[in-house]
Protein backbone atom coordinates (compact mmCIF):
# COMPACT_ATOMS: atom_id res chain seq x y z
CA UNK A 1 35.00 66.86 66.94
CA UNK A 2 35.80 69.98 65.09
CA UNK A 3 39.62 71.12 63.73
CA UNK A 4 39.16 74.33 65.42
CA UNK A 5 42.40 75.61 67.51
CA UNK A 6 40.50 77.11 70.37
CA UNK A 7 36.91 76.08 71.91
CA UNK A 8 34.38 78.49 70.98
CA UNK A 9 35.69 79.41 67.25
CA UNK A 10 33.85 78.17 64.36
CA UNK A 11 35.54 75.17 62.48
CA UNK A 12 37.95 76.14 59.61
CA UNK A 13 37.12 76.64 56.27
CA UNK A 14 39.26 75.83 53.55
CA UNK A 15 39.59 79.06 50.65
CA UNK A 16 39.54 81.75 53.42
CA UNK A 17 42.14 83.49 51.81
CA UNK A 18 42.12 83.44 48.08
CA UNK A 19 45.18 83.23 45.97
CA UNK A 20 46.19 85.60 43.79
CA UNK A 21 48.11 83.47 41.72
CA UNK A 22 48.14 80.17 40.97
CA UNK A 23 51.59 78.24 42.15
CA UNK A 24 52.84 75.75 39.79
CA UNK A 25 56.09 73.54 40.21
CA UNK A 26 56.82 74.10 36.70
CA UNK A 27 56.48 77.98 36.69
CA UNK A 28 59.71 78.57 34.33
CA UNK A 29 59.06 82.74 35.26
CA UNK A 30 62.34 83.59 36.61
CA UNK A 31 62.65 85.85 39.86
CA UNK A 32 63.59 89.20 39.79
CA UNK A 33 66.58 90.23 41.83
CA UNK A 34 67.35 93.73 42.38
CA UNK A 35 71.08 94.27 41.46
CA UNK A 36 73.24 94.59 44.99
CA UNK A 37 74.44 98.12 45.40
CA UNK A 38 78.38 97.78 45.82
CA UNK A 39 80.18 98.25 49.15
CA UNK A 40 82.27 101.24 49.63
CA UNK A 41 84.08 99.02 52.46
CA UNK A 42 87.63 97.73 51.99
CA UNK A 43 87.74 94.28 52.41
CA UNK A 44 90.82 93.97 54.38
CA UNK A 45 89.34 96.09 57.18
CA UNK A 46 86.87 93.53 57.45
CA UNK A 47 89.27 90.66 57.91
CA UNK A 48 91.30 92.12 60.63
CA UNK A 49 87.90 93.12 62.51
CA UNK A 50 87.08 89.41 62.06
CA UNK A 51 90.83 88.66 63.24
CA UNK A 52 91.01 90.58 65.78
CA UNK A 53 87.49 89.20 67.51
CA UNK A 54 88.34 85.70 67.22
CA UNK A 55 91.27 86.73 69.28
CA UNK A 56 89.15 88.33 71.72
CA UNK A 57 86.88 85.23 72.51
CA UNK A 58 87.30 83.34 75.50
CA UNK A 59 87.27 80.24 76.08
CA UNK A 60 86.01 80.47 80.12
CA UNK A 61 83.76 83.06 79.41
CA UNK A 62 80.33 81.94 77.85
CA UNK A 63 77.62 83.65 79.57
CA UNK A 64 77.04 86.45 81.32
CA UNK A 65 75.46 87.52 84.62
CA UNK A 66 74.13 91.15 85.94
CA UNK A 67 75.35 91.70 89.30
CA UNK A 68 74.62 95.45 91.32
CA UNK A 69 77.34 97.23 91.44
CA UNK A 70 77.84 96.70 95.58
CA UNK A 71 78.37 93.31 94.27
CA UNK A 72 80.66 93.80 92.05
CA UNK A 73 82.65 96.00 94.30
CA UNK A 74 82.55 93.30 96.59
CA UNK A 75 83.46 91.05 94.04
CA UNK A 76 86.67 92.89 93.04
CA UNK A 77 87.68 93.02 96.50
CA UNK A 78 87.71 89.17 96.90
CA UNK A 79 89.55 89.10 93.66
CA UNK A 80 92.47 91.38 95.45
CA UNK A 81 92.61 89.81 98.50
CA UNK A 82 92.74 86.23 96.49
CA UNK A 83 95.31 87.43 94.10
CA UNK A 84 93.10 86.44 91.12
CA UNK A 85 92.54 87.77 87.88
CA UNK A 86 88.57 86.51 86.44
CA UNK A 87 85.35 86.53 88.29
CA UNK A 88 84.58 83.33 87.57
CA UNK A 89 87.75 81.92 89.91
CA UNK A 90 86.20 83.91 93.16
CA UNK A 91 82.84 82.73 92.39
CA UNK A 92 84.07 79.11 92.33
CA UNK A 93 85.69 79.46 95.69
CA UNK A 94 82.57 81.18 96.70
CA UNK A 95 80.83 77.99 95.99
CA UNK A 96 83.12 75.87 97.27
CA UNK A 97 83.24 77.30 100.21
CA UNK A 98 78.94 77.11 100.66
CA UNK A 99 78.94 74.04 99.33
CA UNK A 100 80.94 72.73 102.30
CA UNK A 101 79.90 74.72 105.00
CA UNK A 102 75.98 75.44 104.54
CA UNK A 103 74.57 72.35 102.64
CA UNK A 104 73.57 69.41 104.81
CA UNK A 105 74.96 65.81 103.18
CA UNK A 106 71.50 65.55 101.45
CA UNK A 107 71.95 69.06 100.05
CA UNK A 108 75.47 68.09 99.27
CA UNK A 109 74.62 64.58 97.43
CA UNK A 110 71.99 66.64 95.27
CA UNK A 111 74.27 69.16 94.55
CA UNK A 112 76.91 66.65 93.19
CA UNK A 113 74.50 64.78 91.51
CA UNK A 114 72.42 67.85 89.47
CA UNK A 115 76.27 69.26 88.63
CA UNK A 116 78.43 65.70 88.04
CA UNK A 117 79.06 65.17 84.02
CA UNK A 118 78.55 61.30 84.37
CA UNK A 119 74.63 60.62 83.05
């Protein structure tokens, strides 16, 4: 059996590419690092940008989804006539309410089990 990756290629051949150098473990050559050109940025802008989006995270909110925008309409009507505040509450009751009405028991005990936290 040949080590080739993919049937129909030739088998490998160690060497294809030659080295230009030859790598040693106790190569004492040190690297050469370009010197770091210096920030013109104040530093304390940079800590109150990093303040002031760690304030800004949420908690309830860690993914998105694209919607059209007749959905979202839609969906900021719900959120008026429910008196709530984030998406995700109106799309819980959304689900709620489908998972009781529309799903038959089986539906309903595979639903429960796919979303349940207990493994």
């Amino acid at each position: 059996m040949s080590n080739s990756v993919l049937k129909g290629m030739s088998p490998r051949v160690q060497g294809n590419i030659p080295a230009k150098e030859q790598f040693s473990l106790n190569d004492s050559r040190e690297k050469k690092v370009a010197p770091k050109p210096q920030s013109t940025i104040k530093t304390d802008t940079i800590e109150t940008k990093n303040k002031k989006s760690n304030k800004e995270k949420f908690v309830n909110q860690k993914s998105q989804i694209k919607i059209s925008e007749s959905i979202k309409t839609e969906l900021a009507a719900l959120k008026a006539i429910n008196k709530t505040k984030f998406d995700y509450e109106v799309i819980e009751l959304l689900i709620d309410s489908y998972v009781q009405n529309s799903l038959t028991s089986t539906q309903k005990r595979k639903f429960k089990a796919l979303t349940s936290d207990d493994f």
